[in-house]
PDB file of N, CA and C in Angstrom:
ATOM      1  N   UNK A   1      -8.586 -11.389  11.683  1.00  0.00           N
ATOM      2  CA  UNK A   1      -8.491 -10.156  10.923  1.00  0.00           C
ATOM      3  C   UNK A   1      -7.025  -9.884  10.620  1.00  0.00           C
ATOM      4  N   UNK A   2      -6.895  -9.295   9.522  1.00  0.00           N
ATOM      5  CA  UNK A   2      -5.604  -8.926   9.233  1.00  0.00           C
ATOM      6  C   UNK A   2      -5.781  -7.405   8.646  1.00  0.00           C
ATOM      7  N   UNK A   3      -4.182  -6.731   8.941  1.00  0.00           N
ATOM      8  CA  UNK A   3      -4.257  -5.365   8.409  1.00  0.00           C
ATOM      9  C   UNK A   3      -2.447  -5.698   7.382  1.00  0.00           C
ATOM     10  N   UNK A   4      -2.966  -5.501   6.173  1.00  0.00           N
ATOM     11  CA  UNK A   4      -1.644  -5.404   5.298  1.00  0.00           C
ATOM     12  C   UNK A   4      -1.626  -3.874   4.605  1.00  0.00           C
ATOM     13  N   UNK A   5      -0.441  -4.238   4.438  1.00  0.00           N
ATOM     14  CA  UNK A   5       0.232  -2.725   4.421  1.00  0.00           C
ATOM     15  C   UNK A   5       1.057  -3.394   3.502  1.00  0.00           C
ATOM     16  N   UNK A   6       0.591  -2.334   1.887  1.00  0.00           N
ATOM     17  CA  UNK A   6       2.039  -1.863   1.057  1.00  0.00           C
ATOM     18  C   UNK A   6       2.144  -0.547   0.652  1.00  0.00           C
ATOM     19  N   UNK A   7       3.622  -0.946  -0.061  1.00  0.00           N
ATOM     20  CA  UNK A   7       4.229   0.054  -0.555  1.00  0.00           C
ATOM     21  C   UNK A   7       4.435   0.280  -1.998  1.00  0.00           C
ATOM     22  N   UNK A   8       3.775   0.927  -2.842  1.00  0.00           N
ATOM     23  CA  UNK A   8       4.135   0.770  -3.894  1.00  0.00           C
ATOM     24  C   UNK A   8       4.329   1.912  -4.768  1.00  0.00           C
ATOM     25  N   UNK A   9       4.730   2.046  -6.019  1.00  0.00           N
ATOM     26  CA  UNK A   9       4.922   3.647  -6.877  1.00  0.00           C
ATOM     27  C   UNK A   9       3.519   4.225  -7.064  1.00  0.00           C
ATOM     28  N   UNK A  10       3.696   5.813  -6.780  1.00  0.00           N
ATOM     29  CA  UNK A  10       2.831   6.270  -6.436  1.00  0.00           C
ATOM     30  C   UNK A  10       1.940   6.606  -7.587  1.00  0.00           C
ATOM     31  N   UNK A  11       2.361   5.872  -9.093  1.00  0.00           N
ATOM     32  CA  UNK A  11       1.714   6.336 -10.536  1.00  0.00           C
ATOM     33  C   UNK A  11       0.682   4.974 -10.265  1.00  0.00           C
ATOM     34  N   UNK A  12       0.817   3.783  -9.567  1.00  0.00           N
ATOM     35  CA  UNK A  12      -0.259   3.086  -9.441  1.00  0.00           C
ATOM     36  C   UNK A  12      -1.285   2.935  -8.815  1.00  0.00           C
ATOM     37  N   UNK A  13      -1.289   4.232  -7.737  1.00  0.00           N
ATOM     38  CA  UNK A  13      -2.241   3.722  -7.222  1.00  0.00           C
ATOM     39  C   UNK A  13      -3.296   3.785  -6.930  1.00  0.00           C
ATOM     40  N   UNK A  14      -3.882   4.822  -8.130  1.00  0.00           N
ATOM     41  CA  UNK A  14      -5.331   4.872  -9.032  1.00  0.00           C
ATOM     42  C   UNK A  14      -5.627   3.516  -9.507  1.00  0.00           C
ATOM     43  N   UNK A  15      -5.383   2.702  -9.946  1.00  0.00           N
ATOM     44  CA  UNK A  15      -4.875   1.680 -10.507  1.00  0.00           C
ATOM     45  C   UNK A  15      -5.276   0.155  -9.265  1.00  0.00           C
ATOM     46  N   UNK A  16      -4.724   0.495  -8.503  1.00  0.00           N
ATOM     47  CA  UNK A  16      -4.833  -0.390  -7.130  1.00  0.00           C
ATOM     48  C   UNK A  16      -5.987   0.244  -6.731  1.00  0.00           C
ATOM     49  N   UNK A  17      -6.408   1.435  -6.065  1.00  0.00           N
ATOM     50  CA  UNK A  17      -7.427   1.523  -5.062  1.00  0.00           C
ATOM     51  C   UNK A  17      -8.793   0.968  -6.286  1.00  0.00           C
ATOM     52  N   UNK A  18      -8.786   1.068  -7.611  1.00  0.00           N
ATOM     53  CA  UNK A  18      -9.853   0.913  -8.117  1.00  0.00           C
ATOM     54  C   UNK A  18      -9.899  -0.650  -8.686  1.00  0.00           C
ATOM     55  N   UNK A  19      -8.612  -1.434  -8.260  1.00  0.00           N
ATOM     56  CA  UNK A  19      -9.042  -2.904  -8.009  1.00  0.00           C
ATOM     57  C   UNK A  19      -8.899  -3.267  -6.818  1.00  0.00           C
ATOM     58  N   UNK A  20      -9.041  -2.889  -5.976  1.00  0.00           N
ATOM     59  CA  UNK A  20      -9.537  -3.215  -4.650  1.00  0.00           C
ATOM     60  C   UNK A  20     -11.018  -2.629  -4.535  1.00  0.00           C
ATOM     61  N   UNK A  21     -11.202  -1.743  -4.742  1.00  0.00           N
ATOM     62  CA  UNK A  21     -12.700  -1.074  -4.679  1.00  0.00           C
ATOM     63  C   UNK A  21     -13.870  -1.990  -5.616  1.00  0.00           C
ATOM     64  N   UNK A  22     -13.168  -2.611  -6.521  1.00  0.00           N
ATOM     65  CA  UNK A  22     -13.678  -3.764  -7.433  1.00  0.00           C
ATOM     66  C   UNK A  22     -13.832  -5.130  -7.009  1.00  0.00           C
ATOM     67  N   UNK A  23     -13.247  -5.251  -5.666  1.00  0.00           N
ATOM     68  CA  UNK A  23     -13.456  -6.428  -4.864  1.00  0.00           C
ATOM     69  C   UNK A  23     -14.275  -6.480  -3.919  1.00  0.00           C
ATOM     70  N   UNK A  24     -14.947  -5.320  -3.085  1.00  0.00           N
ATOM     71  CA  UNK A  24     -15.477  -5.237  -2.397  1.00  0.00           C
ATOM     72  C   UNK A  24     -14.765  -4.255  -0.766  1.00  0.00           C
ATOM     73  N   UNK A  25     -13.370  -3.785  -1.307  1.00  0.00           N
ATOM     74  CA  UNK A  25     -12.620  -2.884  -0.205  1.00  0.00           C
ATOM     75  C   UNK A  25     -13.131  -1.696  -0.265  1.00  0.00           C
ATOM     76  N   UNK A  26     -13.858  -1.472   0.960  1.00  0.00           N
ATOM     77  CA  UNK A  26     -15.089   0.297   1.217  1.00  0.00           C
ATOM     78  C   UNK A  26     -13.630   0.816   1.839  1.00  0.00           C
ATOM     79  N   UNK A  27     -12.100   0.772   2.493  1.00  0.00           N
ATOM     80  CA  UNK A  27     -11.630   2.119   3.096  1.00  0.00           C
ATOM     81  C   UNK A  27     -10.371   1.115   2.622  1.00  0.00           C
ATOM     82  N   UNK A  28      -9.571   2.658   2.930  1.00  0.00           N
ATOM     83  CA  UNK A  28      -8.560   2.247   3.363  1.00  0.00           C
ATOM     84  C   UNK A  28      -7.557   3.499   3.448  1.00  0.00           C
ATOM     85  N   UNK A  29      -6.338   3.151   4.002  1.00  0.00           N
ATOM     86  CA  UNK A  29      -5.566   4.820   4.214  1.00  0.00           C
ATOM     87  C   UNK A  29      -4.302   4.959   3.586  1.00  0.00           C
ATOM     88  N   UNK A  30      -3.902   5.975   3.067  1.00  0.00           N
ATOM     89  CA  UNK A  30      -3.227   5.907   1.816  1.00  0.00           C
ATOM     90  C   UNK A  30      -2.090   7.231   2.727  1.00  0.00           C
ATOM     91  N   UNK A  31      -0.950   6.823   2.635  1.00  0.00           N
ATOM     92  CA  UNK A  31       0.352   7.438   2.832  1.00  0.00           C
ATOM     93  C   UNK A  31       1.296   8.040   2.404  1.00  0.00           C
ATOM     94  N   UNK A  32       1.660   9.247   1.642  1.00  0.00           N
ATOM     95  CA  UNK A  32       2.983   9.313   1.267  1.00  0.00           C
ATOM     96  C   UNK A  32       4.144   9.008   1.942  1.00  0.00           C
ATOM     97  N   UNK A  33       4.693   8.442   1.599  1.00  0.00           N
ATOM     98  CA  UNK A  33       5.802   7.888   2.101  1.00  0.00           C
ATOM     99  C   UNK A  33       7.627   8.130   1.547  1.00  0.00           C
ATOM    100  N   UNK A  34       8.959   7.712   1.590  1.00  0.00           N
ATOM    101  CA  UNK A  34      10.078   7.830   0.939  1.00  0.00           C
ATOM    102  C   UNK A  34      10.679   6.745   1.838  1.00  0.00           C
ATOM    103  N   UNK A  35      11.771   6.311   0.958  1.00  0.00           N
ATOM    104  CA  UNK A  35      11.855   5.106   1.763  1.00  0.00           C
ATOM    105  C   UNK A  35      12.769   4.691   0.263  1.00  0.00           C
ATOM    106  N   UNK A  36      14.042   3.319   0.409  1.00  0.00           N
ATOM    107  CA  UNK A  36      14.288   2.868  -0.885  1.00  0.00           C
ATOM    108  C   UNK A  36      14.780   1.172  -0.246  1.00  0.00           C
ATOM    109  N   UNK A  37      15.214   0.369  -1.199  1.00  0.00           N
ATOM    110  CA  UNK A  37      15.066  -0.991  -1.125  1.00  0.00           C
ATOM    111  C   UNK A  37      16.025  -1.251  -1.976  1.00  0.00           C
ATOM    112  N   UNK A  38      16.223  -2.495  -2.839  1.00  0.00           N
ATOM    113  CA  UNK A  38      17.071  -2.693  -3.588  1.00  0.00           C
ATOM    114  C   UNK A  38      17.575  -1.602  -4.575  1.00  0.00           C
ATOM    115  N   UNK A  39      16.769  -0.741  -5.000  1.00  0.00           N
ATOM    116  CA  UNK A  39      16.716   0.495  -6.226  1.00  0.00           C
ATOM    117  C   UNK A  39      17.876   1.067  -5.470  1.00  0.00           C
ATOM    118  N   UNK A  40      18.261   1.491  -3.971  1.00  0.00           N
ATOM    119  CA  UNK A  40      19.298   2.240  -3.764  1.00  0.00           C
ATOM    120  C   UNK A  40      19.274   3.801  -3.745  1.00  0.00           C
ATOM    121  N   UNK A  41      17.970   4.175  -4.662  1.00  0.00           N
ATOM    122  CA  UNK A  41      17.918   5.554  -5.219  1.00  0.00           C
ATOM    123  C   UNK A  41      18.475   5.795  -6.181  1.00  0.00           C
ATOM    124  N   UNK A  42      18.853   7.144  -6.440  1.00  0.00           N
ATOM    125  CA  UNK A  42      19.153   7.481  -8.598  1.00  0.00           C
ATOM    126  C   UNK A  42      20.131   8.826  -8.363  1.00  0.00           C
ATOM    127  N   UNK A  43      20.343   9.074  -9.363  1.00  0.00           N
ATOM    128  CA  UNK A  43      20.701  10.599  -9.553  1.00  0.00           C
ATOM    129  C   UNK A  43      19.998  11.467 -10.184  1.00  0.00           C
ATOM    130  N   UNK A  44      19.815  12.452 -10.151  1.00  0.00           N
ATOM    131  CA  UNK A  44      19.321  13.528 -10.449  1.00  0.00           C
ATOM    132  C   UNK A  44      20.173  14.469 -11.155  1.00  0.00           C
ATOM    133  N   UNK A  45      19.763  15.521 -12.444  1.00  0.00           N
ATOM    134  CA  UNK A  45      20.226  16.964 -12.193  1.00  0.00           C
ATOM    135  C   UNK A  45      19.130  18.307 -12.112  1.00  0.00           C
ATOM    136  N   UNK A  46      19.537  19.028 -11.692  1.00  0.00           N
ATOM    137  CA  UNK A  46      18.773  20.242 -11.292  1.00  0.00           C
ATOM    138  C   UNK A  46      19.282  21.046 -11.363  1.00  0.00           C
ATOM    139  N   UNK A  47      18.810  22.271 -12.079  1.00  0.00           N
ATOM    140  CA  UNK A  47      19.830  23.640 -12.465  1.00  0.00           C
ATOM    141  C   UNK A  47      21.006  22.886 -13.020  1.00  0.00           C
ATOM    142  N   UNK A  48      21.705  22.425 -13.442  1.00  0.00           N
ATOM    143  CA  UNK A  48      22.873  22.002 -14.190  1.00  0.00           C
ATOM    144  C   UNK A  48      23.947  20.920 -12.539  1.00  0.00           C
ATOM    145  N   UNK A  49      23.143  21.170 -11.796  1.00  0.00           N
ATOM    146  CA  UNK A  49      24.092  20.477 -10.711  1.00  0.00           C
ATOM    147  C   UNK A  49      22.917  18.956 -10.346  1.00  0.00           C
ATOM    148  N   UNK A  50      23.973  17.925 -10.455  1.00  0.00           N
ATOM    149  CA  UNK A  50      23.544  16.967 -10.642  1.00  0.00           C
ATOM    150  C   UNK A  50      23.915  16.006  -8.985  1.00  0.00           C
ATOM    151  N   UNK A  51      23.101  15.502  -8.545  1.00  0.00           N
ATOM    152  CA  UNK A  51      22.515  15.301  -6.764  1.00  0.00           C
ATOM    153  C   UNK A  51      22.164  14.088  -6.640  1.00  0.00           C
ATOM    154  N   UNK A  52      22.347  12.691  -5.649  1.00  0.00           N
ATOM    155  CA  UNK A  52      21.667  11.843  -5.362  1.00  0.00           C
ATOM    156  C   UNK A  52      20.576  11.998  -4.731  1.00  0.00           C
ATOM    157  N   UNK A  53      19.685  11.119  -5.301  1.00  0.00           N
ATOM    158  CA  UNK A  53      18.277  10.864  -4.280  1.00  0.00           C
ATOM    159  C   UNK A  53      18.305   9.855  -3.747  1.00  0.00           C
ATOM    160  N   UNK A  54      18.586   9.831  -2.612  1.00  0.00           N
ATOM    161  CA  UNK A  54      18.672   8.453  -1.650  1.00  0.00           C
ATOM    162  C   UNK A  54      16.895   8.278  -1.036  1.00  0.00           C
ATOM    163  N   UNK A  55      16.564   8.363  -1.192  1.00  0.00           N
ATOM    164  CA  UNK A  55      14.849   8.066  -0.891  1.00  0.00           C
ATOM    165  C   UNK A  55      13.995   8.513  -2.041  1.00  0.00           C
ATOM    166  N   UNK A  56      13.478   7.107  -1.849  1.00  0.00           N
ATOM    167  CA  UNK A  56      12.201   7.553  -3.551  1.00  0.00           C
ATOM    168  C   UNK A  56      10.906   7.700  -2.836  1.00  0.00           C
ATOM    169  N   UNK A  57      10.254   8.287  -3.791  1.00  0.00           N
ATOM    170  CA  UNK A  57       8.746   8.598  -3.543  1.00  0.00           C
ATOM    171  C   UNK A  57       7.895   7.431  -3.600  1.00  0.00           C
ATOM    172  N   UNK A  58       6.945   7.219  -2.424  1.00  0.00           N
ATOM    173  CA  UNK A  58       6.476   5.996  -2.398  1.00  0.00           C
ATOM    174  C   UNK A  58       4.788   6.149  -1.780  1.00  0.00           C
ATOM    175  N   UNK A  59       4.232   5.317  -1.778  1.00  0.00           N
ATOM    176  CA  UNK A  59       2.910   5.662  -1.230  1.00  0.00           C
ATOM    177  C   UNK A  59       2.854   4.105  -0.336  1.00  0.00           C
ATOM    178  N   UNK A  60       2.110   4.446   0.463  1.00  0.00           N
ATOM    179  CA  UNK A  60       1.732   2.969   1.590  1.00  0.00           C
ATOM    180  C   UNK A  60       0.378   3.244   1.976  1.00  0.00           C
ATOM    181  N   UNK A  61      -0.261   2.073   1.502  1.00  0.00           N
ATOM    182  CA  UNK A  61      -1.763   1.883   1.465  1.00  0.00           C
ATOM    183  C   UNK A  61      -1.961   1.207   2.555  1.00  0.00           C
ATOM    184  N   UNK A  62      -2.872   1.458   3.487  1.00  0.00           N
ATOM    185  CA  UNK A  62      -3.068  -0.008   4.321  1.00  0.00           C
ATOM    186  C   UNK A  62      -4.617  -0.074   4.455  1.00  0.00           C
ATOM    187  N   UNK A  63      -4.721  -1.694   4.851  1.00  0.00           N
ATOM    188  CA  UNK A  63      -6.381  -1.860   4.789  1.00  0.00           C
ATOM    189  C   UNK A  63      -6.627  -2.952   5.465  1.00  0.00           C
ATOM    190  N   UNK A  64      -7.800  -2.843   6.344  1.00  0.00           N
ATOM    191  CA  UNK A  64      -7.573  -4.068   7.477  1.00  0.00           C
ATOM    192  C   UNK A  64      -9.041  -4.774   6.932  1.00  0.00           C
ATOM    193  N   UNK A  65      -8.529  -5.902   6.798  1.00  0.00           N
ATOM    194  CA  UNK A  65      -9.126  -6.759   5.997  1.00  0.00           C
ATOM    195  C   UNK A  65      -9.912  -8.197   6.902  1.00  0.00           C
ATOM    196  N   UNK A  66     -11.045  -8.969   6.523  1.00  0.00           N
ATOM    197  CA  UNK A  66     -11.076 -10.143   7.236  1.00  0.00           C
ATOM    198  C   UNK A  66     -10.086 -11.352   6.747  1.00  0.00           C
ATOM    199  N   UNK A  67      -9.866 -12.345   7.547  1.00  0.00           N
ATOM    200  CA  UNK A  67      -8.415 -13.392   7.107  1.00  0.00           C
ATOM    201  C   UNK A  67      -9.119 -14.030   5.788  1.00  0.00           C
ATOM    202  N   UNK A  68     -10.674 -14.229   5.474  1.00  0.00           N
ATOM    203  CA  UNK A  68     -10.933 -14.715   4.281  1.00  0.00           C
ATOM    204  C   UNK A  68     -10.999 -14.033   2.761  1.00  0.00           C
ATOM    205  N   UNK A  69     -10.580 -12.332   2.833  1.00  0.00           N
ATOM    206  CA  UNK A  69     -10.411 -11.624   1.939  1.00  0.00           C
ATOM    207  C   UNK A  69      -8.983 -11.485   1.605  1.00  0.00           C
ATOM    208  N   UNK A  70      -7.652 -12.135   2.359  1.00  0.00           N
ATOM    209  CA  UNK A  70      -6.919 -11.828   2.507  1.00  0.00           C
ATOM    210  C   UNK A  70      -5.656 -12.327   1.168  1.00  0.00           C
ATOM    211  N   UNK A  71      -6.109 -13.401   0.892  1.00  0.00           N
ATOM    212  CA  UNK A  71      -5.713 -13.944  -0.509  1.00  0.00           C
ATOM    213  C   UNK A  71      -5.876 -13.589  -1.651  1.00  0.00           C
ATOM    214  N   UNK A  72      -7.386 -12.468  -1.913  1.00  0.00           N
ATOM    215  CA  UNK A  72      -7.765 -12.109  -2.818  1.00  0.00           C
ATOM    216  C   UNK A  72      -7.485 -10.564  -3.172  1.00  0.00           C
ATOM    217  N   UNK A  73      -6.942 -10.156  -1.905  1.00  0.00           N
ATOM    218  CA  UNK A  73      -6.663  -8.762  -1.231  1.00  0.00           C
ATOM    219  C   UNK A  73      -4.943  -8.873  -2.022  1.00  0.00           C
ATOM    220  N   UNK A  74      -4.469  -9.583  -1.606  1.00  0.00           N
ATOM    221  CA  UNK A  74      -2.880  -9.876  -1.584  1.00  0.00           C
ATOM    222  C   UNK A  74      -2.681 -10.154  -3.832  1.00  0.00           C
ATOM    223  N   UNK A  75      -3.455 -11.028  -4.073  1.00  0.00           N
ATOM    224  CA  UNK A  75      -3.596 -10.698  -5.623  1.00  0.00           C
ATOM    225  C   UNK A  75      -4.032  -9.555  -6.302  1.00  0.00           C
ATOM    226  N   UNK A  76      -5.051  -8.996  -6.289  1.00  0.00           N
ATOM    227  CA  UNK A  76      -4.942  -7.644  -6.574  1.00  0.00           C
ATOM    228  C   UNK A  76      -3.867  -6.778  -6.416  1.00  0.00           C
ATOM    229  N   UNK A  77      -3.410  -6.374  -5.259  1.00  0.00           N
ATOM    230  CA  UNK A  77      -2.973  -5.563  -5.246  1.00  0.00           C
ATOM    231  C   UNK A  77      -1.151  -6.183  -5.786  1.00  0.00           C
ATOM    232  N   UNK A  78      -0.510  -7.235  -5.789  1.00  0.00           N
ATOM    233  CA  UNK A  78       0.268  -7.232  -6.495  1.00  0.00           C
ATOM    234  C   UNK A  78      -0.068  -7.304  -8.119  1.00  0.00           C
ATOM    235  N   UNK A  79      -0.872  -7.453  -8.639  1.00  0.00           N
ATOM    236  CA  UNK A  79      -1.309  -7.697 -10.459  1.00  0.00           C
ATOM    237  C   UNK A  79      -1.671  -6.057 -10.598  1.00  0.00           C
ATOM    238  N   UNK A  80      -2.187  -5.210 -10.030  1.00  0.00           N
ATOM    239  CA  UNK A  80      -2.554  -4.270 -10.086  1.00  0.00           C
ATOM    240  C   UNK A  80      -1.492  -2.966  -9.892  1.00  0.00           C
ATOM    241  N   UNK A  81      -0.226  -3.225  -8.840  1.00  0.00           N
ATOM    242  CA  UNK A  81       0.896  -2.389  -8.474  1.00  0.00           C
ATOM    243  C   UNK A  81       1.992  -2.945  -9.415  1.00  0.00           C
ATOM    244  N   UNK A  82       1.935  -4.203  -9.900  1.00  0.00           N
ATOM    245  CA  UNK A  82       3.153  -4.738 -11.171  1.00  0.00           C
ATOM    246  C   UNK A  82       3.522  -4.005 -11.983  1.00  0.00           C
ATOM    247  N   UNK A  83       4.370  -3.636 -12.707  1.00  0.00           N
ATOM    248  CA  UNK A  83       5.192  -2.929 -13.671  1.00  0.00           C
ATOM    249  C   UNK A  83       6.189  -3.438 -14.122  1.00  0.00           C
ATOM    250  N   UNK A  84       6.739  -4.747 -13.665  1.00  0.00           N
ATOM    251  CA  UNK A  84       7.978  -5.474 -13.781  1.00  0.00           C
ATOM    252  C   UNK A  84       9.359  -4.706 -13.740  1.00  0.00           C
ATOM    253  N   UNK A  85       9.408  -3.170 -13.079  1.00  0.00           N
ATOM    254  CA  UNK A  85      10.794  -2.357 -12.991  1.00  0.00           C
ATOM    255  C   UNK A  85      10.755  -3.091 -11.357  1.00  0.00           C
ATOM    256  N   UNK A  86      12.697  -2.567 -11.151  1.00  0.00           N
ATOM    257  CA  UNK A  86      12.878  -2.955 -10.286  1.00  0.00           C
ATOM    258  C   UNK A  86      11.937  -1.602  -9.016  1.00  0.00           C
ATOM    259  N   UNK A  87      11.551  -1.615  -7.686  1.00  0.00           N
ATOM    260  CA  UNK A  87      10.719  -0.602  -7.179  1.00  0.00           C
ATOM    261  C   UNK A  87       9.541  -0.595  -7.006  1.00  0.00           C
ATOM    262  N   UNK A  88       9.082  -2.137  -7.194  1.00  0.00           N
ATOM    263  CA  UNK A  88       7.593  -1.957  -7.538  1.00  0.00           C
ATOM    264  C   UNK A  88       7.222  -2.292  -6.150  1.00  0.00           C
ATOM    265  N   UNK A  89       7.139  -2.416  -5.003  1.00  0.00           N
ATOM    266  CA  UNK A  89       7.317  -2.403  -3.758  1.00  0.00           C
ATOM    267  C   UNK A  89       6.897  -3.903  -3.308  1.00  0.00           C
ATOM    268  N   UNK A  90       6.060  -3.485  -2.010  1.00  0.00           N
ATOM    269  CA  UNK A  90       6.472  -4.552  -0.837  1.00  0.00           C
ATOM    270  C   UNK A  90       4.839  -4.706  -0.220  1.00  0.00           C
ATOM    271  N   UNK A  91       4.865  -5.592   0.091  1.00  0.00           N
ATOM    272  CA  UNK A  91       3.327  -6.020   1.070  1.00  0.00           C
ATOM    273  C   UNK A  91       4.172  -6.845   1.745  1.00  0.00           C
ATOM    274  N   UNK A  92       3.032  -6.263   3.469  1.00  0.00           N
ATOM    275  CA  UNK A  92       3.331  -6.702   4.437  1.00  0.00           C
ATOM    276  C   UNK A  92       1.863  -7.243   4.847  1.00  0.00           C
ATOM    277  N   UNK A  93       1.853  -8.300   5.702  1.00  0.00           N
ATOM    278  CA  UNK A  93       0.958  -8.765   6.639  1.00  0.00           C
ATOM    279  C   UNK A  93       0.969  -8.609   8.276  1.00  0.00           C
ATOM    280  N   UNK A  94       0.263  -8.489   9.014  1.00  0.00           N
ATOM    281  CA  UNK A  94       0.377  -8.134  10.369  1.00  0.00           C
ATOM    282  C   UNK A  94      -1.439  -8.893  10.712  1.00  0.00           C
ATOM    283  N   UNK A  95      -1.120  -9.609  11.998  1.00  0.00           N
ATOM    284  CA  UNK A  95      -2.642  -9.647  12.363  1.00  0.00           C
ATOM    285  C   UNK A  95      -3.035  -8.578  13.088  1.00  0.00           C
ATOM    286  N   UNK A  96      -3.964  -8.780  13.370  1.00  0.00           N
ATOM    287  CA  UNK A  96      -4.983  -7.883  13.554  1.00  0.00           C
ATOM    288  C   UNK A  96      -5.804  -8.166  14.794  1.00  0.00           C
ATOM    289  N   UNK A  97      -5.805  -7.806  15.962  1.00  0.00           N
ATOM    290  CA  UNK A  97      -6.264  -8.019  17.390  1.00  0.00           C
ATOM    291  C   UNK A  97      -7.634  -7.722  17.394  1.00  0.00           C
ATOM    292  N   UNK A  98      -7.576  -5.996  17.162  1.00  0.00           N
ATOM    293  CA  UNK A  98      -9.422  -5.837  17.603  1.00  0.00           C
ATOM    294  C   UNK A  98      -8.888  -4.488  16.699  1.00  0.00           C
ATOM    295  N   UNK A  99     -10.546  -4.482  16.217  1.00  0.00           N
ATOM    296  CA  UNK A  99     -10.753  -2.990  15.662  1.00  0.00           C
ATOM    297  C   UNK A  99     -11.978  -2.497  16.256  1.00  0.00           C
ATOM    298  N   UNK A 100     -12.502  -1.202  16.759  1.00  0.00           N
ATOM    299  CA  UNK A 100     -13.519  -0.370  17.275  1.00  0.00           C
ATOM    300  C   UNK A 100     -13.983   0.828  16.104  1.00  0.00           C
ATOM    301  N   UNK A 101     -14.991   0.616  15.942  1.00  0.00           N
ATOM    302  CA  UNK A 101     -15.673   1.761  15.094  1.00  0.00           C
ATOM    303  C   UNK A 101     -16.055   2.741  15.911  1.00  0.00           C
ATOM    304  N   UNK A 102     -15.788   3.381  15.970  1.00  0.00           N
ATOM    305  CA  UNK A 102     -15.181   5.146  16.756  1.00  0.00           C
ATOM    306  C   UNK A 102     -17.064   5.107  16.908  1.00  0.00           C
ATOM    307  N   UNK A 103     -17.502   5.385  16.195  1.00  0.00           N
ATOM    308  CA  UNK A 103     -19.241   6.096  15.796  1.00  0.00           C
ATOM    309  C   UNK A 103     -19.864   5.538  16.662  1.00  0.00           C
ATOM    310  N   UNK A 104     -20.173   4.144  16.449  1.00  0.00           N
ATOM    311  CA  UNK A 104     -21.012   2.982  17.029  1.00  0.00           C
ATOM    312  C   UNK A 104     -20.563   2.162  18.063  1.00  0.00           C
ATOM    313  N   UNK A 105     -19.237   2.198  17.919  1.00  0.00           N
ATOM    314  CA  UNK A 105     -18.766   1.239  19.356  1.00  0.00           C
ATOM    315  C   UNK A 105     -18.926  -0.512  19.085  1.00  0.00           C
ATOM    316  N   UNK A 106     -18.869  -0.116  17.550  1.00  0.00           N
ATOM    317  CA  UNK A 106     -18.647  -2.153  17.167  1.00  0.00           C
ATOM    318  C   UNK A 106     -17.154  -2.598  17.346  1.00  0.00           C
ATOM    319  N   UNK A 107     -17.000  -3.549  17.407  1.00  0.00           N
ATOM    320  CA  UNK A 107     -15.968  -4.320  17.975  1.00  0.00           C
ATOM    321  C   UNK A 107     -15.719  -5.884  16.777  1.00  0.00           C
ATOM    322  N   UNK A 108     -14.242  -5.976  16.357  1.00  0.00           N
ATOM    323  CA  UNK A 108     -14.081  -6.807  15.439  1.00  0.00           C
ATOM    324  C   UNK A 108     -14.780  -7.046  14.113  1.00  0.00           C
ATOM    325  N   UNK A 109     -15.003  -7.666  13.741  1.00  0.00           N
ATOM    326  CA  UNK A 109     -14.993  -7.790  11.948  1.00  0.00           C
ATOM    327  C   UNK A 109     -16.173  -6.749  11.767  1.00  0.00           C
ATOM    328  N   UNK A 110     -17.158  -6.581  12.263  1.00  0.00           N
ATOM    329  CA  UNK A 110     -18.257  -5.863  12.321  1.00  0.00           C
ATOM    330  C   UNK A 110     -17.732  -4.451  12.110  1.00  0.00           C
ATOM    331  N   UNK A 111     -16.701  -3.748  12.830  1.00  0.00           N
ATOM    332  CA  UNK A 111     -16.265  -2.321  12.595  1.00  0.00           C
ATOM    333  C   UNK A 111     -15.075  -2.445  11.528  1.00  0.00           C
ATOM    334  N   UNK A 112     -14.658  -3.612  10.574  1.00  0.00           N
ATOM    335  CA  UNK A 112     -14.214  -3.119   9.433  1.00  0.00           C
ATOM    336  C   UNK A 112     -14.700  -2.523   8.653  1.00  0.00           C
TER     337      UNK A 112
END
């Protein structure tokens, strides 16, 4: 099992959850987040006084997946979060030990 986790702009990700939901992904948990990467952040003005934003607005999706969805999981969601600006974020991979379904008390792929 694997649980990946990205990060991406938060105008996509209507966009993403409804091509993942198009693959067969029933959950997943969705984050606001701030955070910056190569982008550095921007400037701003407001009221006439003009301010850095050192942290951009970001969202982090994560979804724990089986290792054979995990290729198809990982395409979507980069073709789907793409925009070709610099910011378009980051996927991470992490395995995945055990998951428990709180309700029923299933254990591994069964309580994804």
């Amino acid at each position: 099992m694997k649980m990946v986790t990205a990060i991406i702009k938060h105008f996509r990700l209507d966009a993403v959850r409804k091509a993942l939901t198009g693959i067969g992904i029933e959950g997943m948990t969705v984050i606001e987040v701030k955070g910056f990467g190569r982008q550095k952040g921007h400037m701003e003005v407001y009221r006439g006084v003009e301010y850095e934003v050192r942290f951009l607005p970001k969202v982090k999706i994560e979804i724990g997946i089986t290792d054979e969805k995990l290729e198809e999981v990982l395409q979507v969601i980069q073709k789907s979060a793409h925009t070709g600006e610099i910011g378009d974020g980051k996927i991470f991979i992490y395995n995945l030990q055990e998951t428990v379904r709180i309700r029923t008390g299933e254990h591994g792929e069964g309580a994804l």
